[in-house]
N, C-alpha and C. Protein backbone atom coordinates (compact mmCIF):
# COMPACT_ATOMS: atom_id res chain seq x y z
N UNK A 1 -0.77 0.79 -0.92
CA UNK A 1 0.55 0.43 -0.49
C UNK A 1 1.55 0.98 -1.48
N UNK A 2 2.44 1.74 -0.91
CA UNK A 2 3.47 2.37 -2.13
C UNK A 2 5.00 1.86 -1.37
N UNK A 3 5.50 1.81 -2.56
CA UNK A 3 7.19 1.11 -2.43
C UNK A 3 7.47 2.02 -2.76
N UNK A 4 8.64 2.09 -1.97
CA UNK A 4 9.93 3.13 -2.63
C UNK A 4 11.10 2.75 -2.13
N UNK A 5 11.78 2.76 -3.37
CA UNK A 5 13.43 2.01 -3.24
C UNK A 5 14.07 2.97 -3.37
N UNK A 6 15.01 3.29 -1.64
CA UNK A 6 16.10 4.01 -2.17
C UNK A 6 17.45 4.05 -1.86
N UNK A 7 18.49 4.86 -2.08
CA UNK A 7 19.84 3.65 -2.23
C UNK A 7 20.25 4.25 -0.58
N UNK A 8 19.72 4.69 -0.63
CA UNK A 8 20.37 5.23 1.08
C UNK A 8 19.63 4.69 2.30
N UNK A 9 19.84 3.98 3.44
CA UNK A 9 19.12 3.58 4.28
C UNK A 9 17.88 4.91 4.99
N UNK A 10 16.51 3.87 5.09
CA UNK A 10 15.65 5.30 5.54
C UNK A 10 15.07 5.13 6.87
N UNK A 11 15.30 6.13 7.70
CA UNK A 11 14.07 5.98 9.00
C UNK A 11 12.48 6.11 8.67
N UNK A 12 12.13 5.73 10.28
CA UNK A 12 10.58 5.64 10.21
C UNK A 12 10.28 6.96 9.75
N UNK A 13 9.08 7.67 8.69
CA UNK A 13 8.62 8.74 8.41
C UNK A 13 7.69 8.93 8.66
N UNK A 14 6.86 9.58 9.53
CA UNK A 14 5.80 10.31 9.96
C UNK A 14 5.01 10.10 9.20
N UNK A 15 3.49 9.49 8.91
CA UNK A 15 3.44 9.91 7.58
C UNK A 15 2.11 11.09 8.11
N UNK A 16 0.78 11.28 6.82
CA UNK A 16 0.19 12.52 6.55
C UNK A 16 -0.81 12.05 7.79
N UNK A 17 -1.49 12.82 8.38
CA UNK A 17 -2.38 13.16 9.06
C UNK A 17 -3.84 12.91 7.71
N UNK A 18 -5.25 12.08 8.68
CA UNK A 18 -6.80 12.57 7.73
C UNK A 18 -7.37 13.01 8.50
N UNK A 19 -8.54 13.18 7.87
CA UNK A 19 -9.60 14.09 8.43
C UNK A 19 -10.57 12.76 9.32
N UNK A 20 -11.28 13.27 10.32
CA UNK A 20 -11.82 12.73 11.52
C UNK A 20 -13.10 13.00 10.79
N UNK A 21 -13.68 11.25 10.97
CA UNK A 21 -15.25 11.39 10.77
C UNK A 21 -16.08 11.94 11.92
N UNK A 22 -16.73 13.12 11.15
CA UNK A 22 -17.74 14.04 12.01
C UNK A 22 -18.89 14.15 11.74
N UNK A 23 -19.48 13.39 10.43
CA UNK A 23 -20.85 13.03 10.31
C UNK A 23 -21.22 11.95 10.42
N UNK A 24 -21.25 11.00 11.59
CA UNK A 24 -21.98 9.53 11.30
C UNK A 24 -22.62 8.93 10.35
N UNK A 25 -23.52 9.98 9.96
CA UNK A 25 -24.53 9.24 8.86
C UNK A 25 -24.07 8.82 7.71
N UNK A 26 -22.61 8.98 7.52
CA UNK A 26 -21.75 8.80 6.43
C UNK A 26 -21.66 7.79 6.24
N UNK A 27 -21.52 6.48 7.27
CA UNK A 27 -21.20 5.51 7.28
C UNK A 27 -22.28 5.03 6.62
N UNK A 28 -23.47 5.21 6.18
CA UNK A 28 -24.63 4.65 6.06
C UNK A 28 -24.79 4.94 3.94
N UNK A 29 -23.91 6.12 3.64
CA UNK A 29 -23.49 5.97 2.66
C UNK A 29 -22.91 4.86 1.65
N UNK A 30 -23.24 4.38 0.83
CA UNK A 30 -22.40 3.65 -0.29
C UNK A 30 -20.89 3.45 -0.95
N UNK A 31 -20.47 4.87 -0.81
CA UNK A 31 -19.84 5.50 -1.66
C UNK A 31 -18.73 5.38 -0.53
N UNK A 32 -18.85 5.09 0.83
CA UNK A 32 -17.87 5.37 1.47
C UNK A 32 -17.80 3.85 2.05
N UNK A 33 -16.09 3.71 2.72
CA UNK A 33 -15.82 2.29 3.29
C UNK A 33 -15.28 2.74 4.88
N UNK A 34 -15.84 2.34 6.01
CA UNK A 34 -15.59 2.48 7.45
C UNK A 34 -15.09 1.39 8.12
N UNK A 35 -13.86 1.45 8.83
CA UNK A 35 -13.26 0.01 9.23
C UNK A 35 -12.42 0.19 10.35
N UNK A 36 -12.57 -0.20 11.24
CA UNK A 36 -11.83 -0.25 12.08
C UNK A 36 -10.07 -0.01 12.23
N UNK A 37 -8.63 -0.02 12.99
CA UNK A 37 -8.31 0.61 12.47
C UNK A 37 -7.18 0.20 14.09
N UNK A 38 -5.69 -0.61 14.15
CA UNK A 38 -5.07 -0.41 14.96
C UNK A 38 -3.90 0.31 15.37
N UNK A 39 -3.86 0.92 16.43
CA UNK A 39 -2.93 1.92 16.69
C UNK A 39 -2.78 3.18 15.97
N UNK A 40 -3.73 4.00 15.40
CA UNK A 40 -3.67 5.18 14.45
C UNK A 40 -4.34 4.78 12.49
N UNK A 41 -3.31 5.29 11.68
CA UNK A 41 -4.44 5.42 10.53
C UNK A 41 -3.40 4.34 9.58
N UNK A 42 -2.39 4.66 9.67
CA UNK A 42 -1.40 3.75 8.49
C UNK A 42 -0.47 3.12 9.41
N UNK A 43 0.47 2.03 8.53
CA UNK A 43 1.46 1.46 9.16
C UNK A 43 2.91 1.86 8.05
N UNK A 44 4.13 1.77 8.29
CA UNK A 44 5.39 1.58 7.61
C UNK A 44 5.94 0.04 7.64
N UNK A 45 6.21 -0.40 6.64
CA UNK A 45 6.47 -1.79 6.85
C UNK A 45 7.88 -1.93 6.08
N UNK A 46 9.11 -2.20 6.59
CA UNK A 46 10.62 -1.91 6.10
C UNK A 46 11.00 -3.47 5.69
N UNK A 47 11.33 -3.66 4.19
CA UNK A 47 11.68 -4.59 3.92
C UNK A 47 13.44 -4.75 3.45
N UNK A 48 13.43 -5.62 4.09
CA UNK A 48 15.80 -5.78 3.45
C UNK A 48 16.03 -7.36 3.39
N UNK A 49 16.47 -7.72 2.51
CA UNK A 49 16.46 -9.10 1.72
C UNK A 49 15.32 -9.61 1.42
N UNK A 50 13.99 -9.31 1.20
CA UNK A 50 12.87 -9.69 1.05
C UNK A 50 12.71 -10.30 2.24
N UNK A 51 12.74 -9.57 3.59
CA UNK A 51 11.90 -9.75 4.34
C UNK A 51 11.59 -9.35 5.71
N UNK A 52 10.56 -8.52 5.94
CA UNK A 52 9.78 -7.77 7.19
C UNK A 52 10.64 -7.42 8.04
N UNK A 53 11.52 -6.11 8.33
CA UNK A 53 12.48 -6.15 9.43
C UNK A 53 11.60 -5.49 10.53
N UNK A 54 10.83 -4.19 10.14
CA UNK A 54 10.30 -3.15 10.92
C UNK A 54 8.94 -3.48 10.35
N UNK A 55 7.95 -3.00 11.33
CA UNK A 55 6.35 -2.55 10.81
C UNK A 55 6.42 -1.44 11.95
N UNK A 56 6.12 -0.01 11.56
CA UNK A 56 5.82 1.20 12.71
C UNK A 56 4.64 1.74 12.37
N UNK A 57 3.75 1.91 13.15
CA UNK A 57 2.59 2.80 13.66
C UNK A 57 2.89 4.34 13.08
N UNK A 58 1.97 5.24 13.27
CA UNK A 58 2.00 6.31 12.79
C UNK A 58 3.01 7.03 13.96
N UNK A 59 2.99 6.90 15.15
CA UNK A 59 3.81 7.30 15.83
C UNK A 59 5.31 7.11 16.09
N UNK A 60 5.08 6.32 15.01
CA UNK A 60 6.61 5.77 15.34
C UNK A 60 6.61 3.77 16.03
N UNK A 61 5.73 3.87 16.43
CA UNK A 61 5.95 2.44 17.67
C UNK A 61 6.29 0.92 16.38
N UNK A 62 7.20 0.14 17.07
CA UNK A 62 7.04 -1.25 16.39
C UNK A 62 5.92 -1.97 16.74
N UNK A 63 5.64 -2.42 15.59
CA UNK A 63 4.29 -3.45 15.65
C UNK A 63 4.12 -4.79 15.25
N UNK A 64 5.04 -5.24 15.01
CA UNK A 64 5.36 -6.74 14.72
C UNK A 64 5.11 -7.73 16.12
N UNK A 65 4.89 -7.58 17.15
CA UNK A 65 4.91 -7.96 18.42
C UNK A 65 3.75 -8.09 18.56
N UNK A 66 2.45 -7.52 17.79
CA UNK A 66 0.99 -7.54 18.02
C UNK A 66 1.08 -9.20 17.56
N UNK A 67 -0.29 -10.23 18.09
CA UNK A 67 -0.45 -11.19 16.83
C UNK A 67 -0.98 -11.23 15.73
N UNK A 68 -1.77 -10.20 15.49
CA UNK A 68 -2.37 -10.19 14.03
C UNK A 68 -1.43 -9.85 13.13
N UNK A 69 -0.63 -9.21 13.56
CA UNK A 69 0.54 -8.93 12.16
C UNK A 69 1.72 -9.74 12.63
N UNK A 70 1.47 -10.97 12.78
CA UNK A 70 2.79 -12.03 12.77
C UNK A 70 2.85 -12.49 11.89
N UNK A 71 1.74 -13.03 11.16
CA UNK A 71 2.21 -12.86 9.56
C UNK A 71 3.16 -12.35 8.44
N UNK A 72 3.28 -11.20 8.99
CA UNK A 72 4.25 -10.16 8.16
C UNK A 72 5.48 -10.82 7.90
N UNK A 73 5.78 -11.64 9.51
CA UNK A 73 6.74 -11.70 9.61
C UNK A 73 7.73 -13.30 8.45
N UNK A 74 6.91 -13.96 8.25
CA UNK A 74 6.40 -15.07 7.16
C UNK A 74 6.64 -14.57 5.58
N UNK A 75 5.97 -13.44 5.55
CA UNK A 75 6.04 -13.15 3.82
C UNK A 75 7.09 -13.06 2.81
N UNK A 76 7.69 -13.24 2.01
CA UNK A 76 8.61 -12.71 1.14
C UNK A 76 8.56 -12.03 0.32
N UNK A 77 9.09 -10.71 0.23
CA UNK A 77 8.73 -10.17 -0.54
C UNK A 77 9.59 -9.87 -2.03
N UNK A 78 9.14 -9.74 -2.99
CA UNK A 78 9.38 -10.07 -4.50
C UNK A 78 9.81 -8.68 -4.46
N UNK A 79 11.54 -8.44 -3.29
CA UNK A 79 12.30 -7.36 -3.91
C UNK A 79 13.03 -7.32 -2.66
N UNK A 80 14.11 -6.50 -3.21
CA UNK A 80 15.34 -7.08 -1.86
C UNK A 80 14.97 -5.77 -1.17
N UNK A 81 15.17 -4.69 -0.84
CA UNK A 81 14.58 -3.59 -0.13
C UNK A 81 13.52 -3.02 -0.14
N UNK A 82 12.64 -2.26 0.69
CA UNK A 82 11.72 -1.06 0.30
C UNK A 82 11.09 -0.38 1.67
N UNK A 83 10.67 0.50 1.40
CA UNK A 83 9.73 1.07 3.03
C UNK A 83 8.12 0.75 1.92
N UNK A 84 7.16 0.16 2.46
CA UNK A 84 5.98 -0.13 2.47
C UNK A 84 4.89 0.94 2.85
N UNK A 85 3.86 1.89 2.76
CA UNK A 85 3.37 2.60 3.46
C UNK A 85 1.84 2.03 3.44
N UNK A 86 1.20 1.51 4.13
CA UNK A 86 -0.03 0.71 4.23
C UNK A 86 -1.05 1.32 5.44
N UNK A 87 -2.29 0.30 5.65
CA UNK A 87 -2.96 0.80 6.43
C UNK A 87 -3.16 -0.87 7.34
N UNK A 88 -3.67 -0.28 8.82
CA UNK A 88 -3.95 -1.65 9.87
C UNK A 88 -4.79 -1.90 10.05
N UNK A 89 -5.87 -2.85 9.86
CA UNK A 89 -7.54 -3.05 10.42
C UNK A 89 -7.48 -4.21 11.36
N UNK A 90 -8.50 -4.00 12.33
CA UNK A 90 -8.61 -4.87 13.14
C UNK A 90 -8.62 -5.99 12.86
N UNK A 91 -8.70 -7.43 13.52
CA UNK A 91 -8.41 -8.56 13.31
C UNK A 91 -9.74 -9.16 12.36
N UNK A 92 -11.10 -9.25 12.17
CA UNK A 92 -12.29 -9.34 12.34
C UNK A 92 -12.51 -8.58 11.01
N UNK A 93 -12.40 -7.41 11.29
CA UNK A 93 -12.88 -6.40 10.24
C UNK A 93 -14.06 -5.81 10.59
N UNK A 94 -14.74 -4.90 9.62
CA UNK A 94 -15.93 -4.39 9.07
C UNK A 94 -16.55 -5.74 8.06
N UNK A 95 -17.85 -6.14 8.81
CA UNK A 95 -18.53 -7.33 7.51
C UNK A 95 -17.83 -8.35 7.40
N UNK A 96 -16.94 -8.21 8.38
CA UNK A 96 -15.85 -9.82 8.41
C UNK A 96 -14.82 -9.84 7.65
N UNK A 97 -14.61 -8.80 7.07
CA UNK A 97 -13.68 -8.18 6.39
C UNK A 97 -12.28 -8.39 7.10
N UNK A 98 -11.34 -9.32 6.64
CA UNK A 98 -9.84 -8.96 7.76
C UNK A 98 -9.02 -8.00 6.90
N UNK A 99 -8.90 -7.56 5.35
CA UNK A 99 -8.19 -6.71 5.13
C UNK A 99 -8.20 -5.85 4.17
N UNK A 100 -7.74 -4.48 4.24
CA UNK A 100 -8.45 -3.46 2.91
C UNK A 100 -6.91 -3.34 2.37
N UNK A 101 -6.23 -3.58 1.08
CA UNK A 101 -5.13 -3.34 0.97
C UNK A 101 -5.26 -2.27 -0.23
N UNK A 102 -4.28 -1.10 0.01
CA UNK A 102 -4.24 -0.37 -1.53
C UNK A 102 -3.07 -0.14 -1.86
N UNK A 103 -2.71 -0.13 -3.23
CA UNK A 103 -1.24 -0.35 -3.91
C UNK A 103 -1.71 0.72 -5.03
N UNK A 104 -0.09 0.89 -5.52
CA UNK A 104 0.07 1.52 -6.50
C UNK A 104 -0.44 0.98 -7.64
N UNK A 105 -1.26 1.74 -8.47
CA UNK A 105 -1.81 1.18 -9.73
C UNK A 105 -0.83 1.00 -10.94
N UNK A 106 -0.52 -0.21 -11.34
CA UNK A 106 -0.08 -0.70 -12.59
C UNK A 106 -0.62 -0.29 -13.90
N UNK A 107 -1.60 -0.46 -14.03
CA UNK A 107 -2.53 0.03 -14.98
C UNK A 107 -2.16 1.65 -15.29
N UNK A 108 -2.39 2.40 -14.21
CA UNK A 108 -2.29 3.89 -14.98
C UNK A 108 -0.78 4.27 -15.32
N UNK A 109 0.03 3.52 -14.62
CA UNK A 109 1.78 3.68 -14.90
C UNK A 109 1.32 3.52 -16.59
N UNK A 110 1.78 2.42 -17.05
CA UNK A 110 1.27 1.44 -18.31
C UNK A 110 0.66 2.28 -19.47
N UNK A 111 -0.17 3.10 -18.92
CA UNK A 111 -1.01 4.27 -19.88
C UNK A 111 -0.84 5.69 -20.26
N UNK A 112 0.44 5.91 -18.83
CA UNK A 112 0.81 7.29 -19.31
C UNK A 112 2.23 7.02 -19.63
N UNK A 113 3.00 6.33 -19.30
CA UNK A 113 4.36 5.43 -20.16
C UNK A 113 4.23 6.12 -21.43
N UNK A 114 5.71 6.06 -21.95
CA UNK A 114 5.78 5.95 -23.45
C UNK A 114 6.95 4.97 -24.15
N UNK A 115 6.93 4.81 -24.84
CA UNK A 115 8.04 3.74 -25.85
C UNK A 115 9.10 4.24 -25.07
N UNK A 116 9.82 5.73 -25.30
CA UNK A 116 10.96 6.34 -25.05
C UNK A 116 10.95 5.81 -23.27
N UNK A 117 10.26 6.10 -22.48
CA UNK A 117 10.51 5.89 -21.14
C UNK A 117 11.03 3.89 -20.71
N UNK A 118 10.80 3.29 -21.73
CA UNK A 118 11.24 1.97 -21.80
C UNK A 118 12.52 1.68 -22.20
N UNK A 119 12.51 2.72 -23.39
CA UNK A 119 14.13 2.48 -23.91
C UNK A 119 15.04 3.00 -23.09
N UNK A 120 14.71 4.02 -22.30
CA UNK A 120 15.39 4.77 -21.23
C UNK A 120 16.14 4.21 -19.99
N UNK A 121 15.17 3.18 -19.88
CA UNK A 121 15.41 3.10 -18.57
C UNK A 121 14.24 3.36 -17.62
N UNK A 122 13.52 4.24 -17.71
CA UNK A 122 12.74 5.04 -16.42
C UNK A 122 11.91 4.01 -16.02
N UNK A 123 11.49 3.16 -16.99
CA UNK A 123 10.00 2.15 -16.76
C UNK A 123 10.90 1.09 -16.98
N UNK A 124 10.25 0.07 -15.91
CA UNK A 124 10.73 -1.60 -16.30
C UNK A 124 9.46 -2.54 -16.38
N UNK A 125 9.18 -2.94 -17.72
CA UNK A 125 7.90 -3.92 -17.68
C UNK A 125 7.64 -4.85 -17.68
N UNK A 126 8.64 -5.33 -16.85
CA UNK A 126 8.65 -6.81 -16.25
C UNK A 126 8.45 -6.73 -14.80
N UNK A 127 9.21 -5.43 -13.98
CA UNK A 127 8.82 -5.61 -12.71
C UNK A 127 7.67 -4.43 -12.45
N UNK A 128 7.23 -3.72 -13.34
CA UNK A 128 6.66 -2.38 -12.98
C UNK A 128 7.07 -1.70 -12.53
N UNK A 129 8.37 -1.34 -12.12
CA UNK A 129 9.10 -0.25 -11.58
C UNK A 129 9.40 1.10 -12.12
N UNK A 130 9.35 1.99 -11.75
CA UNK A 130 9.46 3.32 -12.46
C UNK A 130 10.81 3.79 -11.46
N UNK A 131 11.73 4.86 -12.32
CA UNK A 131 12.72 4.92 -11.93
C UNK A 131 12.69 6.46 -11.84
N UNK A 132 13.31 7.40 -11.15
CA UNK A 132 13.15 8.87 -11.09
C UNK A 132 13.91 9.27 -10.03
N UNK A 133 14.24 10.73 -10.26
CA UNK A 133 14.65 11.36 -9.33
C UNK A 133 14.03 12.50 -8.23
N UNK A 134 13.72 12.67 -7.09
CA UNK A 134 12.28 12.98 -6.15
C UNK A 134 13.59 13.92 -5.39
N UNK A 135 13.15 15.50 -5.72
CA UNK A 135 13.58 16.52 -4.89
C UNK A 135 12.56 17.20 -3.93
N UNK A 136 13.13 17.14 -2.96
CA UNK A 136 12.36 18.34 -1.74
C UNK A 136 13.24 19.68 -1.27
N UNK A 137 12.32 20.59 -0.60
CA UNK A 137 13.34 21.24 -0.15
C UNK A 137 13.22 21.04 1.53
N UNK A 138 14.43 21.98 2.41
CA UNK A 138 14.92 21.45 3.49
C UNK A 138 15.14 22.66 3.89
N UNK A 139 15.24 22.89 5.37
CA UNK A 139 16.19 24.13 5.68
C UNK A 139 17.62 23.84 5.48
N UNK A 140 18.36 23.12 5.26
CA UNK A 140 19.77 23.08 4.14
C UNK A 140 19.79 23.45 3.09
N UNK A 141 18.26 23.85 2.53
CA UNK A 141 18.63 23.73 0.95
C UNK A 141 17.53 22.12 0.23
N UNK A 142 17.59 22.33 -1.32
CA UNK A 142 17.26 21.63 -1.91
C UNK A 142 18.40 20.11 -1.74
N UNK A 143 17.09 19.01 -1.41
CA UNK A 143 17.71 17.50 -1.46
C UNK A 143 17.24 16.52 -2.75
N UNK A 144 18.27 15.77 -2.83
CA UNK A 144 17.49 14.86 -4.04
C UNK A 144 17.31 13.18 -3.91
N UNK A 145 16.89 12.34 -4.27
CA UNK A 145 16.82 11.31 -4.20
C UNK A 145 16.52 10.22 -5.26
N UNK A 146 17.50 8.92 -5.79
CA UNK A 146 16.93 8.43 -6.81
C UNK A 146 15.61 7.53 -5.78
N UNK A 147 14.76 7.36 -7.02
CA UNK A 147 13.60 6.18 -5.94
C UNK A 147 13.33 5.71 -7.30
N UNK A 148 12.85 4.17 -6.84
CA UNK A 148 12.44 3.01 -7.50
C UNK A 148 10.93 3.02 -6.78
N UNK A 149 9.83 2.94 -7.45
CA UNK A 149 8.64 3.22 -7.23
C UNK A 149 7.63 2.29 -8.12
N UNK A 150 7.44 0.88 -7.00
CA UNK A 150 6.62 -0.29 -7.97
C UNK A 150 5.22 -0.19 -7.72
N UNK A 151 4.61 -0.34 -8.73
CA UNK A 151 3.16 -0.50 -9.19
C UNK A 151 2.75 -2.07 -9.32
N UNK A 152 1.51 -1.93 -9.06
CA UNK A 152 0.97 -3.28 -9.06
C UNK A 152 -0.29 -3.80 -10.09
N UNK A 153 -0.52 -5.05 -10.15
CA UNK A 153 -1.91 -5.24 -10.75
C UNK A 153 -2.64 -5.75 -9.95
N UNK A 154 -4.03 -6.05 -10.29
CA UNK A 154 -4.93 -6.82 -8.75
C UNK A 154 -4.38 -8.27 -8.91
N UNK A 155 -4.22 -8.92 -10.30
CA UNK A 155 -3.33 -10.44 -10.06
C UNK A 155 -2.76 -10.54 -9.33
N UNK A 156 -1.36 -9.93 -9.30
CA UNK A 156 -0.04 -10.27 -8.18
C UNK A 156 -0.66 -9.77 -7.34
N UNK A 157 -1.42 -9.02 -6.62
CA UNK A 157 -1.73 -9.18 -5.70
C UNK A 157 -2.48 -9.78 -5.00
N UNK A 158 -3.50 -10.13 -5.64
CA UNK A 158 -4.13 -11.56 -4.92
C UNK A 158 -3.45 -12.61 -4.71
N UNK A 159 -2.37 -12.99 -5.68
CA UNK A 159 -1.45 -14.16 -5.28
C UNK A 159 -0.64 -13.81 -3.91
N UNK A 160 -0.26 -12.69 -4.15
CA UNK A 160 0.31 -12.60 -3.07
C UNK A 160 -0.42 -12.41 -1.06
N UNK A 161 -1.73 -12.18 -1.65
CA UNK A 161 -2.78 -12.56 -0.31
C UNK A 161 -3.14 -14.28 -0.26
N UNK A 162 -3.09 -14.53 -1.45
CA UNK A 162 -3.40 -15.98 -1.15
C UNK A 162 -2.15 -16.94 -1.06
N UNK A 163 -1.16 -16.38 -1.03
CA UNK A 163 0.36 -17.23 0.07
C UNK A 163 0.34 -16.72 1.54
N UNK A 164 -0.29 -16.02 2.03
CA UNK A 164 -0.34 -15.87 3.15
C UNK A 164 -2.05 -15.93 3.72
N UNK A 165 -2.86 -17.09 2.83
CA UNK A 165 -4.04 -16.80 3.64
C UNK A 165 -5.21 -16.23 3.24
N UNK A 166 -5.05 -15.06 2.47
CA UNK A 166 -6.26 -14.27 2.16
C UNK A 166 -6.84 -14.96 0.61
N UNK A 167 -8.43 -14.68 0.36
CA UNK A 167 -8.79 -14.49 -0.68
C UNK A 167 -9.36 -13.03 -1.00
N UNK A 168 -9.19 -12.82 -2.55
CA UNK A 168 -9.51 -11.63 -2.32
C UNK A 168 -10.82 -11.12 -2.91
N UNK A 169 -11.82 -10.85 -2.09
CA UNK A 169 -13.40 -10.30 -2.81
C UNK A 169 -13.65 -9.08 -3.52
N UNK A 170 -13.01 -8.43 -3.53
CA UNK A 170 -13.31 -6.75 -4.68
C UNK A 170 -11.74 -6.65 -4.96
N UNK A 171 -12.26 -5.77 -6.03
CA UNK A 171 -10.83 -5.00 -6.44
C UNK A 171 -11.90 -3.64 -6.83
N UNK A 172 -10.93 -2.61 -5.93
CA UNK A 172 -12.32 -1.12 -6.26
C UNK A 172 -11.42 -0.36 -6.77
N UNK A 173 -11.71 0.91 -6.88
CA UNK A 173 -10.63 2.11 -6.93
C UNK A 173 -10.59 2.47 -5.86
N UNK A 174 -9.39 3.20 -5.83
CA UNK A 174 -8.25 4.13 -4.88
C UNK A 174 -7.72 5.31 -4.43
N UNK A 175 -8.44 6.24 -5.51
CA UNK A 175 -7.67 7.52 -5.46
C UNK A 175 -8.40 8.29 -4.32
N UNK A 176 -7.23 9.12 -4.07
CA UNK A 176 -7.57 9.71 -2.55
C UNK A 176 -8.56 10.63 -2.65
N UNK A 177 -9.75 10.54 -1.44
CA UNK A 177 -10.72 10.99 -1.27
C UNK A 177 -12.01 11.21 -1.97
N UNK A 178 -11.68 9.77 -3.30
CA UNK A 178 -12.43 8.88 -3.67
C UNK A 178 -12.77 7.91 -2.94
N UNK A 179 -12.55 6.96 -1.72
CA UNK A 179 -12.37 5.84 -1.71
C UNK A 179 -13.89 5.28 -1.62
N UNK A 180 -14.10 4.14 -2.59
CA UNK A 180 -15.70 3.86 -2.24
C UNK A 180 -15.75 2.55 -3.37
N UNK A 181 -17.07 1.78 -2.56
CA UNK A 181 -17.03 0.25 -3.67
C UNK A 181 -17.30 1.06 -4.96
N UNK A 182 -16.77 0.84 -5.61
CA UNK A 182 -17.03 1.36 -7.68
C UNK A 182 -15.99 0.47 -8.26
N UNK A 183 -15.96 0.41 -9.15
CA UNK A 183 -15.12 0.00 -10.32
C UNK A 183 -13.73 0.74 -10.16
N UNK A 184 -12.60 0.33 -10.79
CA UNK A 184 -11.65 0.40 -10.75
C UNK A 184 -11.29 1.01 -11.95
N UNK A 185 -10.65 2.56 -11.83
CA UNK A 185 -10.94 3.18 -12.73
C UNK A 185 -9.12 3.29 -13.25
N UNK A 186 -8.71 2.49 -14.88
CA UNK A 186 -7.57 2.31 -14.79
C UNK A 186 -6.38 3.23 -14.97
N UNK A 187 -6.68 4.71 -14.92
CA UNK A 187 -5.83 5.86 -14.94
C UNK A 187 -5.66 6.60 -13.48
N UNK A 188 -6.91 6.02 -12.65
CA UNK A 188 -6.17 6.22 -11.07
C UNK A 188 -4.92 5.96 -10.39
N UNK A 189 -4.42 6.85 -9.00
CA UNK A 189 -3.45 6.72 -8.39
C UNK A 189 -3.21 4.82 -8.00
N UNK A 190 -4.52 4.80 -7.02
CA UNK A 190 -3.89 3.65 -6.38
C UNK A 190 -5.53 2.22 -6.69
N UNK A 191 -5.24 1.40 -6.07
CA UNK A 191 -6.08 -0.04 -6.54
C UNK A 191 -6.43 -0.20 -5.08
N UNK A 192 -7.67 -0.95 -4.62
CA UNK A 192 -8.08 -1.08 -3.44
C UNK A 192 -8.41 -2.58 -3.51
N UNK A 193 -8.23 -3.60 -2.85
CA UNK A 193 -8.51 -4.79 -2.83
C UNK A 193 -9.06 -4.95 -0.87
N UNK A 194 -10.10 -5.68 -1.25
CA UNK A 194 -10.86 -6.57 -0.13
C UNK A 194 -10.69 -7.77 -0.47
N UNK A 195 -10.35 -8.42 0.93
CA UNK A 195 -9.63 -10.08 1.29
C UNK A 195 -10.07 -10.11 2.19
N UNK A 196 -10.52 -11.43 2.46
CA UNK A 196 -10.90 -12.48 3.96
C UNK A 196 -9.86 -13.21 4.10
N UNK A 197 -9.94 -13.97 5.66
CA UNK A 197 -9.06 -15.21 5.59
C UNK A 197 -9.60 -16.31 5.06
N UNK A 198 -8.68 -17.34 3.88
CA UNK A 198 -9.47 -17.93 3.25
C UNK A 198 -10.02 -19.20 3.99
N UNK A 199 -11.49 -19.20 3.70
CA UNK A 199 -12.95 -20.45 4.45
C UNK A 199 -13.24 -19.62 5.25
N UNK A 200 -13.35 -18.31 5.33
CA UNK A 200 -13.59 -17.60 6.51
C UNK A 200 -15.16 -16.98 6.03
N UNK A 201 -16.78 -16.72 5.85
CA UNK A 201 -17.47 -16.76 5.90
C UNK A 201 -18.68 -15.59 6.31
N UNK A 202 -19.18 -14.56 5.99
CA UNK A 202 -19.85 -13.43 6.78
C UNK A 202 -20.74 -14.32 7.39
C-alpha cells in the first residue's frame, strides 16, 4: 500500500499491468503466494479528511458499493488526504485468508535516511513521511510534483487491522517479484502482512 500526498487534487490512475500465471505448478511452490482477486489486480482507495471517499478498480470502476469493502467505509485514516494504491482478495481468501496487505516499508526509509535529511525537512520521524519532489515527462514537456510519501511498520499496522477486525498472522517481505512467505528483509521496498477476521479459524 503506498500513500502519496499531493497538494493538487488527483484522478483515478491506471495503475501497472502483471504478468498472467502460465505455469500452474507454481502454485504448488513455497516461495510463491496465490489468492484470489476482485475485479482485476489492485484497487485506488482516495482519502480527504481521513476518510474513504473513492475505492476504484483497475479500470477505473467504484467499488465501495461491493459488501466486502464496506468496511472501508468505517476506517479513519491517520492523515487528512492521500490516494492509497492496494490490492482486493476475495471475501474468504486463499487458506481462509481474508487479507494480504502491503505497505511501504518503514524500516528501509529509517536506514537509508541521514541526520541531514531530518534536519531538512525531507524525513519526519514521528509520522514516517518522506518529503520530495517527483518529475515526469509529458508531451507538454517536463512536470513536477511535491509528494508526501508515508512508510509504515508491521505495528501500526496491525493496529490498524485490528480496529477494523483483522488479526494479523505473518509479516513477510515485499519487494516486487519477490513476493513469497520469508522473513522480512529490512532494506526492502515494501512489508507484506497476512490477517484473518478476528475468531475466524482455518
Amino acid at each position: 500500500m503506498r500513500c502519496l500526498i499531493a497538494w493538487e487534487p488527483m484522478p483515478f490512475i491506471p495503475p501497472m499491468l502483471t504478468s498472467r500465471l502460465a505455469d500452474a505448478a507454481l502454485l504448488a511452490d513455497p516461495r510463491y503466494v496465490a489468492k484470489p482477486k476482485l475485479d482485476g489486480q489492485r484497487a485506488q482507495v482516495h482519502v480527504e479528511r481521513g476518510r474513504t471517499v473513492a475505492v476504484y478498480s483497475r479500470p477505473g470502476r467504484e467499488l465501495r458499493r461491493h459488501r466486502g469493502l464496506a468496511w472501508l467505509r468505517d476506517v479513519r485514516w491517520p492523515l487528512s488526504a492521500a490516494i492509497r494504491d492496494g490490492e482486493l482478495f476475495s471475501g474468504e481468501g486463499a487458506e481462509g485468508i481474508d487479507a494480504i496487505l502491503t505497505a511501504r516499508n518503514g524500516f528501509s526509509a529509517i536506514r537509508r535516511l541521514s541526520q541531514a535529511d531530518l534536519e531538512s525537512g525531507r524525513f519526519n520521524p514521528l509520522t514516517l513521511v518522506e518529503t520530495f519532489t517527483k518529475e515526469w515527462q509529458t508531451p507538454e514537456g517536463k512536470k513536477s510534483s511535491l509528494v508526501k510519501e508515508r512508510r509504515y511498520l508491521p505495528s501500526e499496522l496491525a493496529r490498524y487491522l485490528r480496529q477494523v477486525g483483522f488479526s494479523v498472522e505473518h509479516v513477510w517481505g515485499g519487494t516486487a517479484g519477490r513476493w513469497a512467505r520469508r522473513t522480512l528483509e529490512l532494506d526492502e521496498a515494501e512489508i507484506m502482512l497476512v490477517a484473518r477476521k478476528a475468531g475466524r479459524t482455518i
